[in-house]
PDB file of N, CA and C in Angstrom:
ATOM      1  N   UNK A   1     -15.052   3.169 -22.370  1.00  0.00           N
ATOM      2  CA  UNK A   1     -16.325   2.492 -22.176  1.00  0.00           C
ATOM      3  C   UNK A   1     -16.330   1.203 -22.991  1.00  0.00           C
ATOM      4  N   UNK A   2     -17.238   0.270 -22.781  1.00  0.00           N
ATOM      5  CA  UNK A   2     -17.147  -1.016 -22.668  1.00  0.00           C
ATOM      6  C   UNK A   2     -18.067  -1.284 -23.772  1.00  0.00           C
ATOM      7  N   UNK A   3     -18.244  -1.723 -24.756  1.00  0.00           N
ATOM      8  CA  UNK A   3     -19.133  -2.631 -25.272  1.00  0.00           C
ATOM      9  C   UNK A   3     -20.043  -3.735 -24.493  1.00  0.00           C
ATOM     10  N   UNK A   4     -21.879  -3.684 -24.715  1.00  0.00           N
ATOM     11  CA  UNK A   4     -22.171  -5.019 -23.808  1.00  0.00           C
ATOM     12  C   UNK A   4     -22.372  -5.706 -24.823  1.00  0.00           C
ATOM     13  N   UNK A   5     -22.155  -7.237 -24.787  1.00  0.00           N
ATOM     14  CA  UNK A   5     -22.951  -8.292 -25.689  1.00  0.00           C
ATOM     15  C   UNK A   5     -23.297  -8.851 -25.123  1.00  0.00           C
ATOM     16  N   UNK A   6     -24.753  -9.451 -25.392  1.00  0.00           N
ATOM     17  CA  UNK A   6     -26.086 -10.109 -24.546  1.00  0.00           C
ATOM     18  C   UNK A   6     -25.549 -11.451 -25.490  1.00  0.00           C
ATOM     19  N   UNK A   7     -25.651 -12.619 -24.678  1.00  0.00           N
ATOM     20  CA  UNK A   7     -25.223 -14.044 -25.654  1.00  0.00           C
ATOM     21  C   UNK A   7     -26.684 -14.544 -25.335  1.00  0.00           C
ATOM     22  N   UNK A   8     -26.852 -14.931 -26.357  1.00  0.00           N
ATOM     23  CA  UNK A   8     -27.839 -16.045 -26.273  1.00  0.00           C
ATOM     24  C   UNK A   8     -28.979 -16.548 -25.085  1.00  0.00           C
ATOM     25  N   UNK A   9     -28.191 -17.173 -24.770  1.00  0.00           N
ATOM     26  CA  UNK A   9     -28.661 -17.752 -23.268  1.00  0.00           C
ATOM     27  C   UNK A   9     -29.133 -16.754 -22.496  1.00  0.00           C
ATOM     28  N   UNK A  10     -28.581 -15.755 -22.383  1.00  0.00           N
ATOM     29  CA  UNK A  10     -28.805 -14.331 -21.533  1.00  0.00           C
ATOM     30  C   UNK A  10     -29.922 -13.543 -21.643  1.00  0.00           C
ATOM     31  N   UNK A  11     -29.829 -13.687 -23.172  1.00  0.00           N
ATOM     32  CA  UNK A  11     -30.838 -12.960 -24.063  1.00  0.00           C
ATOM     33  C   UNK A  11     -32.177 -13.604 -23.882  1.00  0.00           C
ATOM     34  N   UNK A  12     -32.510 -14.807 -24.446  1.00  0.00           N
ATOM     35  CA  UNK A  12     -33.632 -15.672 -23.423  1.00  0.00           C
ATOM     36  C   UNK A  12     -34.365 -15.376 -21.944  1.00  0.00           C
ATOM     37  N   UNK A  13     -33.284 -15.634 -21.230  1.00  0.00           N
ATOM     38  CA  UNK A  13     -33.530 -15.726 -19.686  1.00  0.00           C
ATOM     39  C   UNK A  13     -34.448 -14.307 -19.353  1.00  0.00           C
ATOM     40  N   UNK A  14     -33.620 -13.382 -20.121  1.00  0.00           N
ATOM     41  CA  UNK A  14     -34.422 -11.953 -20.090  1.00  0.00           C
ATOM     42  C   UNK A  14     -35.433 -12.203 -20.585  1.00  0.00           C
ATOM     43  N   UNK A  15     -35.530 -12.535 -21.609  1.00  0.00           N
ATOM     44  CA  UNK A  15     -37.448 -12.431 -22.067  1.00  0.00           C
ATOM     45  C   UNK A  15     -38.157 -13.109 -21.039  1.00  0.00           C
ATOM     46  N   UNK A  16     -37.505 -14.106 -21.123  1.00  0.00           N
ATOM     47  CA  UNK A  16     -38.741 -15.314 -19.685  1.00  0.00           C
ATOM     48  C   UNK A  16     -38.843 -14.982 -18.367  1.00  0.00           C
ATOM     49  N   UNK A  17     -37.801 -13.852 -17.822  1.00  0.00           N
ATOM     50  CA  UNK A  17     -37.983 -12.968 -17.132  1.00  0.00           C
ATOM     51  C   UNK A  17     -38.792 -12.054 -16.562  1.00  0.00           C
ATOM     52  N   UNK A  18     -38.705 -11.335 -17.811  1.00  0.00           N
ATOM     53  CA  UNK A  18     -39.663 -10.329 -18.018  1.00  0.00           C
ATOM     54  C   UNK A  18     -41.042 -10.547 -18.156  1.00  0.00           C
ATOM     55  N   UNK A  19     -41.276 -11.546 -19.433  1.00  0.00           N
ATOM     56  CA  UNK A  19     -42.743 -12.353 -19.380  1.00  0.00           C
ATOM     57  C   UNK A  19     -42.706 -12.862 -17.898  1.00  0.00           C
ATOM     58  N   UNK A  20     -42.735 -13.638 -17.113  1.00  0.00           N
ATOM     59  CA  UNK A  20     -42.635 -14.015 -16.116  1.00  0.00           C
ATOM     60  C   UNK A  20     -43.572 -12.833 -15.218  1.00  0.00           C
ATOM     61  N   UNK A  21     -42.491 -11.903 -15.009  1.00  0.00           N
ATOM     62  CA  UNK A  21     -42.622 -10.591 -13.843  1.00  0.00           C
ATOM     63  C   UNK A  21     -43.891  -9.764 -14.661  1.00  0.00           C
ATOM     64  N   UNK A  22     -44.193 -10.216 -16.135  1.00  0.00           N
ATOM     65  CA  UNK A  22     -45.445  -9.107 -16.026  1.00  0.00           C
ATOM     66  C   UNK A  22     -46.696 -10.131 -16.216  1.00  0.00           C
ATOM     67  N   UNK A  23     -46.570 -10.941 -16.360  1.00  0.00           N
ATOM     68  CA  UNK A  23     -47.951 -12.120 -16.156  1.00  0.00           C
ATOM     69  C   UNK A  23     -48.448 -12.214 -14.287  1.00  0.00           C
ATOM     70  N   UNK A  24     -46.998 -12.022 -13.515  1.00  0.00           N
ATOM     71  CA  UNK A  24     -47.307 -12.327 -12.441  1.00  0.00           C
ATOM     72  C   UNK A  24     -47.413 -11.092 -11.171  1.00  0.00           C
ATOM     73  N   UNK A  25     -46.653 -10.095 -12.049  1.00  0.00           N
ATOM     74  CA  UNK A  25     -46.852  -8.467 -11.336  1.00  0.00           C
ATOM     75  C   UNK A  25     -47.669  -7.871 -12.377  1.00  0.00           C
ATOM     76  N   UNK A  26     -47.790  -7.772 -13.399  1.00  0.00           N
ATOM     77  CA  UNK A  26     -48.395  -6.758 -14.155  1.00  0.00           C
ATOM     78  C   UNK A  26     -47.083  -6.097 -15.087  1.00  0.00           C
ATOM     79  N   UNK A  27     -47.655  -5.063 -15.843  1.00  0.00           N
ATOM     80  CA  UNK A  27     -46.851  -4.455 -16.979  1.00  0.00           C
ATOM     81  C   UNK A  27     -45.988  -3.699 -16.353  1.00  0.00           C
ATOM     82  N   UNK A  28     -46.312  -2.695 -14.837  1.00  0.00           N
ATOM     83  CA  UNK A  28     -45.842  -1.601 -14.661  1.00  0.00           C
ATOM     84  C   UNK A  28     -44.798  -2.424 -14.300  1.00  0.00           C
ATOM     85  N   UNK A  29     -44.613  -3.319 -13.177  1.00  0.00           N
ATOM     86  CA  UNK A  29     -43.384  -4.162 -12.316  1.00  0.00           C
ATOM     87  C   UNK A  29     -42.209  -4.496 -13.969  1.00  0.00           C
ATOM     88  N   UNK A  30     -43.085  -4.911 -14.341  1.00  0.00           N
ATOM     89  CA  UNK A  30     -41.915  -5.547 -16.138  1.00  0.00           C
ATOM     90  C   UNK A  30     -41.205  -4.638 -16.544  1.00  0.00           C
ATOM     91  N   UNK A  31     -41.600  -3.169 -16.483  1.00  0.00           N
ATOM     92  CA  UNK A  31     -41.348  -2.312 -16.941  1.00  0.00           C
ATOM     93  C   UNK A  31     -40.238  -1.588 -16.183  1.00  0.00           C
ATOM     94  N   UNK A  32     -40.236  -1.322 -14.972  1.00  0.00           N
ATOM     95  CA  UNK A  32     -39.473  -1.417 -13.529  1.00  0.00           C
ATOM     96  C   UNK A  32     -37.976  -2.187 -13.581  1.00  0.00           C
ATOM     97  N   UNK A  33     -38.233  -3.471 -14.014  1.00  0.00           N
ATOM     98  CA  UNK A  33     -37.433  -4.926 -14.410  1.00  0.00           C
ATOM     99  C   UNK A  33     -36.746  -4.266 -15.655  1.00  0.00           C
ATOM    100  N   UNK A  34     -37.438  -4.308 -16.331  1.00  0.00           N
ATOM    101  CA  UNK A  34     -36.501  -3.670 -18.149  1.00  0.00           C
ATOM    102  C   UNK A  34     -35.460  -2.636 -17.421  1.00  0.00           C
ATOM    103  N   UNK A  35     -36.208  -1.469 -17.003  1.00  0.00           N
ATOM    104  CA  UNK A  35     -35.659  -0.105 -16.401  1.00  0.00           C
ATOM    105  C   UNK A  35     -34.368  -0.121 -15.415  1.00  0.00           C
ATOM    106  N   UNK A  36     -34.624  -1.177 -14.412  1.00  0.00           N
ATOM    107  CA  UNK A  36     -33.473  -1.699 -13.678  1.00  0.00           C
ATOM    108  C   UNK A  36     -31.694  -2.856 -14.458  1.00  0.00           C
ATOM    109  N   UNK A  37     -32.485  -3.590 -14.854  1.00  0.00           N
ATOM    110  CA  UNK A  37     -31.753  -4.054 -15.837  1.00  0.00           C
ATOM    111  C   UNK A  37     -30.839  -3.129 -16.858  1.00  0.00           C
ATOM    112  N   UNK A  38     -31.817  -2.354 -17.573  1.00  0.00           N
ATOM    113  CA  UNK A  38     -31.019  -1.249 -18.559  1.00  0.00           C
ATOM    114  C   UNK A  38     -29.931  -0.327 -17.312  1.00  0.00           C
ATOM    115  N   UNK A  39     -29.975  -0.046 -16.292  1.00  0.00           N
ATOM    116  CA  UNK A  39     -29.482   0.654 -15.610  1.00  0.00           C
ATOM    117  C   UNK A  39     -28.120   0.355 -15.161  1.00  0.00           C
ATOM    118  N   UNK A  40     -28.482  -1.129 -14.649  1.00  0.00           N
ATOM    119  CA  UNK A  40     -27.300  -1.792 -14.367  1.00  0.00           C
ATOM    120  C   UNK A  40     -26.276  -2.050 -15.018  1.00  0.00           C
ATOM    121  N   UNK A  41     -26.497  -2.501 -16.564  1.00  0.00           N
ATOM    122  CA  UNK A  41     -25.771  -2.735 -17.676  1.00  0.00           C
ATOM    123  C   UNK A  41     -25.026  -1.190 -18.139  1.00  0.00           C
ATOM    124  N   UNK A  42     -25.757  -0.130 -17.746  1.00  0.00           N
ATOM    125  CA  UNK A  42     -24.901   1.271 -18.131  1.00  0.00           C
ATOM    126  C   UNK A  42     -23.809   1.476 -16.936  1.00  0.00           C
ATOM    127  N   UNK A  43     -23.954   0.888 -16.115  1.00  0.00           N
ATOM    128  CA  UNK A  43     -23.043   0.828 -15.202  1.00  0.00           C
ATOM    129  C   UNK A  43     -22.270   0.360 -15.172  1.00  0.00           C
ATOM    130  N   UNK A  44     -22.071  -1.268 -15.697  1.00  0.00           N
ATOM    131  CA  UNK A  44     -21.503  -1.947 -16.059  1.00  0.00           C
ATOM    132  C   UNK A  44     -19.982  -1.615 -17.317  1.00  0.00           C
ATOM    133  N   UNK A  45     -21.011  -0.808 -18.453  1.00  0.00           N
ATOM    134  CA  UNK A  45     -20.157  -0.233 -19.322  1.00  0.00           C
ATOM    135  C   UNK A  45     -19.132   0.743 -19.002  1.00  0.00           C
ATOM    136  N   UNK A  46     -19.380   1.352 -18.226  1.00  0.00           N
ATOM    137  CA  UNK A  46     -18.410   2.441 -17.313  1.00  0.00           C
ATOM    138  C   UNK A  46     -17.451   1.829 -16.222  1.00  0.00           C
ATOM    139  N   UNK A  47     -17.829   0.654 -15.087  1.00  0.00           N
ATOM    140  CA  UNK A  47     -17.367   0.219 -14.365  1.00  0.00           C
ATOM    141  C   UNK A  47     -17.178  -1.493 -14.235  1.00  0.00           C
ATOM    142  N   UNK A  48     -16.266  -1.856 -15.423  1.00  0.00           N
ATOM    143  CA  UNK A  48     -16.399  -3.474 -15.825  1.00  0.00           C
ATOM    144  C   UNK A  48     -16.567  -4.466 -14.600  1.00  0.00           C
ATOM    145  N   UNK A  49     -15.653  -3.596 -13.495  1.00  0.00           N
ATOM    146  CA  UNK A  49     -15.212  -4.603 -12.226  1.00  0.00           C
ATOM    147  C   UNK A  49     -16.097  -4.742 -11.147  1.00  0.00           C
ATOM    148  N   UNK A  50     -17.241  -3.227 -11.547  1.00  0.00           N
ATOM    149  CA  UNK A  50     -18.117  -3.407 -10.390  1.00  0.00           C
ATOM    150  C   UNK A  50     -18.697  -4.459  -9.601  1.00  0.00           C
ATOM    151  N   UNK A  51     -18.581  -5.261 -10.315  1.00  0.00           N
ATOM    152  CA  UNK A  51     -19.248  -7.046  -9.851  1.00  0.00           C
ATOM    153  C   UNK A  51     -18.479  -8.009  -9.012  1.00  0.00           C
ATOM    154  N   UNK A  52     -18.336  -8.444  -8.105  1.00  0.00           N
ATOM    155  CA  UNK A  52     -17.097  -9.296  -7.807  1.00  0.00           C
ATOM    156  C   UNK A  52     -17.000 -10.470  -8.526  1.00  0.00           C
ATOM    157  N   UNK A  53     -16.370 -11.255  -8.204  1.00  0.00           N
ATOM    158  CA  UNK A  53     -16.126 -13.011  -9.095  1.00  0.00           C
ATOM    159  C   UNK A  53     -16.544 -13.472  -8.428  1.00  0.00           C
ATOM    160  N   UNK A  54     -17.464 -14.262  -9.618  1.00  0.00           N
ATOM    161  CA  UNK A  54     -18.736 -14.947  -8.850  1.00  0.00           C
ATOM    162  C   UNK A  54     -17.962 -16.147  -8.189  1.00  0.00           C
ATOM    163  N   UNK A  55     -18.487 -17.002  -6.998  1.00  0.00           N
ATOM    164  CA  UNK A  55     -17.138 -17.680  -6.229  1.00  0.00           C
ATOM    165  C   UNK A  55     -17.613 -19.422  -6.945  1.00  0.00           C
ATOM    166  N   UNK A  56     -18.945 -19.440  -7.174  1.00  0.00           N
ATOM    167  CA  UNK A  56     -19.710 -20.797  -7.850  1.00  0.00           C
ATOM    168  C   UNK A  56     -18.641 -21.302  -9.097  1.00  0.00           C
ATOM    169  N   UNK A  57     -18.468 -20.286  -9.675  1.00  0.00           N
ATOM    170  CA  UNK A  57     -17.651 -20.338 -11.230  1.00  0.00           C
ATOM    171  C   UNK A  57     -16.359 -20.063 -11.375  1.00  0.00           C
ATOM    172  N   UNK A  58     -15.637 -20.386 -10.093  1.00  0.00           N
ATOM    173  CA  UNK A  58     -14.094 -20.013 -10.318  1.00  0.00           C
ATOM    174  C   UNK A  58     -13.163 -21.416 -10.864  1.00  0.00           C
ATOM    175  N   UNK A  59     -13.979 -22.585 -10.836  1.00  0.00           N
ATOM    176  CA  UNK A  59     -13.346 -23.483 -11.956  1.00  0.00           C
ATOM    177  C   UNK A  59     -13.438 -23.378 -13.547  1.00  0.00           C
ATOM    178  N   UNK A  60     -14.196 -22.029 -14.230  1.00  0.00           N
ATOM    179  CA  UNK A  60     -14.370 -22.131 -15.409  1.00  0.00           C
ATOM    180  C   UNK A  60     -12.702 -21.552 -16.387  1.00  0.00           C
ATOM    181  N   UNK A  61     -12.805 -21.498 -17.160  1.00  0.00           N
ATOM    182  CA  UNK A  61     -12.024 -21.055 -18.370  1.00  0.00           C
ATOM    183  C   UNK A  61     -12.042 -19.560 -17.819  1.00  0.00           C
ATOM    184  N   UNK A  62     -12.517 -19.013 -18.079  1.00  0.00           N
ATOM    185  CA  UNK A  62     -13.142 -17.645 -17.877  1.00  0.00           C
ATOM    186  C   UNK A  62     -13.707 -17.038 -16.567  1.00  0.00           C
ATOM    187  N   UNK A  63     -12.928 -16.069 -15.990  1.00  0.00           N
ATOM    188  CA  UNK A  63     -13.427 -15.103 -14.541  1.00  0.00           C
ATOM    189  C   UNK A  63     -14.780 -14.642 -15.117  1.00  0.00           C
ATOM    190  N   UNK A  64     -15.698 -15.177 -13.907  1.00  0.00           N
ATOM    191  CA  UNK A  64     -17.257 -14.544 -14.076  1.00  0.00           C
ATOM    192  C   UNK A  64     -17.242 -14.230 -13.233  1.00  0.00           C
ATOM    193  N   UNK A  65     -17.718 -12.820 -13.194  1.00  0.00           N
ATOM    194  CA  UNK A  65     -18.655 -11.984 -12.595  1.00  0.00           C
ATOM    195  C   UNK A  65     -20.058 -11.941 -12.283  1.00  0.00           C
ATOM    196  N   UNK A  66     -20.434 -11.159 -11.145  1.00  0.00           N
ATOM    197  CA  UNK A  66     -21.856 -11.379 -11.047  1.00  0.00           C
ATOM    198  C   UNK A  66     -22.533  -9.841 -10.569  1.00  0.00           C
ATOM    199  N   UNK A  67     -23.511  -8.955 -10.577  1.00  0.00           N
ATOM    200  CA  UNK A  67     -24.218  -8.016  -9.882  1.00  0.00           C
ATOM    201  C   UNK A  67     -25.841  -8.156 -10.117  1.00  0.00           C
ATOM    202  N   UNK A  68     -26.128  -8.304  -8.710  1.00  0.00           N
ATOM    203  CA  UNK A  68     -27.477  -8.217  -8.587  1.00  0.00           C
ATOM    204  C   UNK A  68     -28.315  -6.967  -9.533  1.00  0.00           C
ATOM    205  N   UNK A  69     -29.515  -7.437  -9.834  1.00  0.00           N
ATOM    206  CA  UNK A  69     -30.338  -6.556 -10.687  1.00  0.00           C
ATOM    207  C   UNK A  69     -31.898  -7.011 -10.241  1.00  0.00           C
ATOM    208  N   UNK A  70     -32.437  -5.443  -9.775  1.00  0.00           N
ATOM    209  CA  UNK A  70     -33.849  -6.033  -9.018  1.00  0.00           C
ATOM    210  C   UNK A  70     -34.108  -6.449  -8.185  1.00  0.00           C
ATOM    211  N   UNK A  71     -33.291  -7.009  -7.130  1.00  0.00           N
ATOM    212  CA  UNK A  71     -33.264  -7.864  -6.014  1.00  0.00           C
ATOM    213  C   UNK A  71     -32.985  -9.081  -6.356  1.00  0.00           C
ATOM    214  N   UNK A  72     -33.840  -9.722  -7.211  1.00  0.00           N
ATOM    215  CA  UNK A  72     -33.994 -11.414  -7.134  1.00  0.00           C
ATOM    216  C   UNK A  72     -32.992 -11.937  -8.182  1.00  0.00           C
ATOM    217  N   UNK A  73     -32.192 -11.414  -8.847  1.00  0.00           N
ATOM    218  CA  UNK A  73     -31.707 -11.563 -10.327  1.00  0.00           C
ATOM    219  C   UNK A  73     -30.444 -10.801 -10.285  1.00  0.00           C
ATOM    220  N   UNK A  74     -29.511 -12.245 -10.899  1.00  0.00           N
ATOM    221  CA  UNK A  74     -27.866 -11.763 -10.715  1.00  0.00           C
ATOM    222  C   UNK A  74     -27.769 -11.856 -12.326  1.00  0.00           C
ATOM    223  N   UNK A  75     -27.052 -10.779 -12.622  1.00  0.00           N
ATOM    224  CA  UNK A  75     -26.508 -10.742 -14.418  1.00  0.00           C
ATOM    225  C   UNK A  75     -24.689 -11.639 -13.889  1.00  0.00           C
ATOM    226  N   UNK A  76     -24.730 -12.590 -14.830  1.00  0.00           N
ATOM    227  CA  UNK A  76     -23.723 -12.987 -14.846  1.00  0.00           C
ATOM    228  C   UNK A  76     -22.788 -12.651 -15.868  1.00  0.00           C
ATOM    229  N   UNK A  77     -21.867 -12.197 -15.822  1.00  0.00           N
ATOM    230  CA  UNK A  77     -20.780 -11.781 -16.806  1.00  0.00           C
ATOM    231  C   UNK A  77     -19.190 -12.365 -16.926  1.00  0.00           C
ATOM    232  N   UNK A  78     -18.483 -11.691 -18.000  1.00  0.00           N
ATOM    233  CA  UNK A  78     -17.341 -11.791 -17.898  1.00  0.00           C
ATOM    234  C   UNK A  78     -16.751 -10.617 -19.089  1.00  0.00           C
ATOM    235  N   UNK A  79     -15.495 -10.529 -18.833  1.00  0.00           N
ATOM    236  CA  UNK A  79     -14.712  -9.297 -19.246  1.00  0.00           C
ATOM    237  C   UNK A  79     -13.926  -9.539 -20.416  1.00  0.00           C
ATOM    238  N   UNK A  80     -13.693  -9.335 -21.263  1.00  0.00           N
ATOM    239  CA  UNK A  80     -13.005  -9.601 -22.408  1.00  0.00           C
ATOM    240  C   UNK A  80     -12.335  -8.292 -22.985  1.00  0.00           C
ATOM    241  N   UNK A  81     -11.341  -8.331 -22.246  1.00  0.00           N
ATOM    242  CA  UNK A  81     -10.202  -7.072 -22.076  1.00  0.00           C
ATOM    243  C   UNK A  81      -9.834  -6.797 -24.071  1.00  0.00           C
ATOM    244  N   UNK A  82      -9.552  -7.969 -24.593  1.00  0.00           N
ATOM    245  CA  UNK A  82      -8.679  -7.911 -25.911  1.00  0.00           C
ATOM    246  C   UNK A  82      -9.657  -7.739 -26.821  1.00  0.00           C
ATOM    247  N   UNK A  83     -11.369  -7.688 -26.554  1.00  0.00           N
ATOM    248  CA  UNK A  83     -12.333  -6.927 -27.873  1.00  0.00           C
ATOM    249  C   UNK A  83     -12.783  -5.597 -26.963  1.00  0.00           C
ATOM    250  N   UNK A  84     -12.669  -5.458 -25.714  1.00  0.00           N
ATOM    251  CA  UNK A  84     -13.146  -4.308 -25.536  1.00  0.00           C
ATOM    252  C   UNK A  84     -14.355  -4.061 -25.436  1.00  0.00           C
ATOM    253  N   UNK A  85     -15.145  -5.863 -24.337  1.00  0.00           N
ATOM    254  CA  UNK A  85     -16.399  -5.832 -24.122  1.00  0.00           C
ATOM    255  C   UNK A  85     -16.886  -6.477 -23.048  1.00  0.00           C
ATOM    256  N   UNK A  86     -17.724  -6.077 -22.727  1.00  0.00           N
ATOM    257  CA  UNK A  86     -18.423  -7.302 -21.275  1.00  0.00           C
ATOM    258  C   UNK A  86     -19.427  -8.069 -22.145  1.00  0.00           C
ATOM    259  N   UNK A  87     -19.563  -9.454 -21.660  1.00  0.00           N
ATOM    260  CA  UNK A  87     -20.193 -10.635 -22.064  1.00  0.00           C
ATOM    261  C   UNK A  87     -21.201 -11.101 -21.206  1.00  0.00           C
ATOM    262  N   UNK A  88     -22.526 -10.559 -21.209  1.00  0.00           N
ATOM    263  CA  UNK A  88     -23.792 -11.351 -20.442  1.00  0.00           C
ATOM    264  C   UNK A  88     -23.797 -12.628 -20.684  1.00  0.00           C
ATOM    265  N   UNK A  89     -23.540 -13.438 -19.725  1.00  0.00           N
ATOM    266  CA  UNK A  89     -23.438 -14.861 -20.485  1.00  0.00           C
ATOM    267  C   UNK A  89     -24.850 -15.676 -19.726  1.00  0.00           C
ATOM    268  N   UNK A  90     -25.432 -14.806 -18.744  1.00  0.00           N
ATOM    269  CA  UNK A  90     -26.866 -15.274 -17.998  1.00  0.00           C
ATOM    270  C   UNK A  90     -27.472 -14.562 -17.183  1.00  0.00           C
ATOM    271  N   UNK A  91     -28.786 -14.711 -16.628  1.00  0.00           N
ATOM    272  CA  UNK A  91     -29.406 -13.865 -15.875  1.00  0.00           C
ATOM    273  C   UNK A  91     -30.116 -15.114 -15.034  1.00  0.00           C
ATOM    274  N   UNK A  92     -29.452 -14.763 -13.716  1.00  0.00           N
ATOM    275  CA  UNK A  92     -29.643 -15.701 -13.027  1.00  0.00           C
ATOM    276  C   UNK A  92     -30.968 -15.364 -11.766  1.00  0.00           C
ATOM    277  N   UNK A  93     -31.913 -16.592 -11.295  1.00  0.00           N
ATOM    278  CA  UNK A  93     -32.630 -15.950 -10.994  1.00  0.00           C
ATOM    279  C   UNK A  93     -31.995 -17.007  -9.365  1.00  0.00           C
ATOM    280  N   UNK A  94     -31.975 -15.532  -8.312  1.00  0.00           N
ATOM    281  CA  UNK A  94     -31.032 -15.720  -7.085  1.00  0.00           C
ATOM    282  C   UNK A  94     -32.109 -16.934  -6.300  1.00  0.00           C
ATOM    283  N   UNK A  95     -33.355 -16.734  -6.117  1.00  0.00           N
ATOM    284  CA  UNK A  95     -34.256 -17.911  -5.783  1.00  0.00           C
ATOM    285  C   UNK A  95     -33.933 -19.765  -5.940  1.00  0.00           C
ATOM    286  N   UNK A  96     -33.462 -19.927  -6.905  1.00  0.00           N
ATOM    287  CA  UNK A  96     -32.703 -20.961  -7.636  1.00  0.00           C
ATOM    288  C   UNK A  96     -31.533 -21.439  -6.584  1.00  0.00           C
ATOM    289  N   UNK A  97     -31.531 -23.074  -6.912  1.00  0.00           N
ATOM    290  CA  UNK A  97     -30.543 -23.646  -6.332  1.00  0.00           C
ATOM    291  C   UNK A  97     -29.157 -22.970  -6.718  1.00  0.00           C
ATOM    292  N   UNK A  98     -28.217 -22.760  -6.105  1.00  0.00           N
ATOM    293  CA  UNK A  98     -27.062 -21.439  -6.732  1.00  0.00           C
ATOM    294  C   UNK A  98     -26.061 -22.997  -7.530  1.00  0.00           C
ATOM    295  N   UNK A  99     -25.932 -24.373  -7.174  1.00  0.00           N
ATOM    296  CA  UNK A  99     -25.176 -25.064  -7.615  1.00  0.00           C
ATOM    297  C   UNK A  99     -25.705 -25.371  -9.313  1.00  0.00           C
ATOM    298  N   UNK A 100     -26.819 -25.200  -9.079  1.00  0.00           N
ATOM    299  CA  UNK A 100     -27.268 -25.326 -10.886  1.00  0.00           C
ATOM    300  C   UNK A 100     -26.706 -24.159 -11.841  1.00  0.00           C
ATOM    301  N   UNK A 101     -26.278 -23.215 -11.001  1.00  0.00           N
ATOM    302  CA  UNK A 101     -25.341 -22.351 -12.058  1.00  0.00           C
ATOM    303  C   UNK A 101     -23.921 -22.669 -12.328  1.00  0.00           C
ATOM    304  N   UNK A 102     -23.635 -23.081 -11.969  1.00  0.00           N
ATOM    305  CA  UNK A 102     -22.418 -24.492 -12.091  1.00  0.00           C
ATOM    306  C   UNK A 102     -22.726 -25.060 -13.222  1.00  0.00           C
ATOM    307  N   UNK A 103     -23.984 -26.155 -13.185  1.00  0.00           N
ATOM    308  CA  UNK A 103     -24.079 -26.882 -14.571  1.00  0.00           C
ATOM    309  C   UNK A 103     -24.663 -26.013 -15.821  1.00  0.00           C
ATOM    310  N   UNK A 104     -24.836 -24.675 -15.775  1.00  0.00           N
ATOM    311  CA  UNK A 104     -25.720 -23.719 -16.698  1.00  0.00           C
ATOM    312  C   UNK A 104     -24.667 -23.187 -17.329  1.00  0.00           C
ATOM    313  N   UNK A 105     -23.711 -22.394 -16.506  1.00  0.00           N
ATOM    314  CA  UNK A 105     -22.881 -21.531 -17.187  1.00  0.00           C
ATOM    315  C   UNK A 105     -21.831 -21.776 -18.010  1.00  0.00           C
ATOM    316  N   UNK A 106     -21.387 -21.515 -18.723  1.00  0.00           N
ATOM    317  CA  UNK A 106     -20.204 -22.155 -19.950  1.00  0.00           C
ATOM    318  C   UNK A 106     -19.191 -21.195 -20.398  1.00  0.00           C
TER     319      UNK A 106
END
């Protein structure tokens, strides 16, 4: 099993997320959102590859991954075989122009 680390950027996007989905659904939907999210990421830890490569980001340094969470919202990742962890590096919201994750991701 996998270690997750939430970076920064990732870590954000989730809160503004979440604030977001419960100002504009209410607490229970946010809560739904947390619940789905946490779900996905346990999945993640068990099954690193489940995600395919995301095809936007195949000029980076680094193979990113992507799996939908919630419908509207892709966790973007990558694998880091030699610490023995997956790397949230964003939480992308699928509504969004998809080429601005190009200039976002690093």
């Amino acid at each position: 099993m996998m270690q997750i680390v939430i970076l920064e950027k990732a870590e954000k996007r989730l809160h503004d997320t979440a604030r977001y989905i419960r100002d504009e659904f209410g607490k229970k939907s946010e809560q739904k959102f947390k619940k789905e999210f946490r779900k996905t990421i346990g999945l993640l830890k068990d099954n690193p590859y489940l995600g395919p490569v995301e095809p936007l980001l195949l000029e980076r340094i680094f193979i990113y991954r992507s799996i939908v969470v919630a419908k509207l919202n892709k966790i973007i990742y990558r694998i880091d075989e030699d610490c023995n962890r997956i790397e949230i590096a964003d939480l992308w919201d699928c509504r969004r122009e998809p080429t601005a994750m190009m200039r976002q991701v690093r």
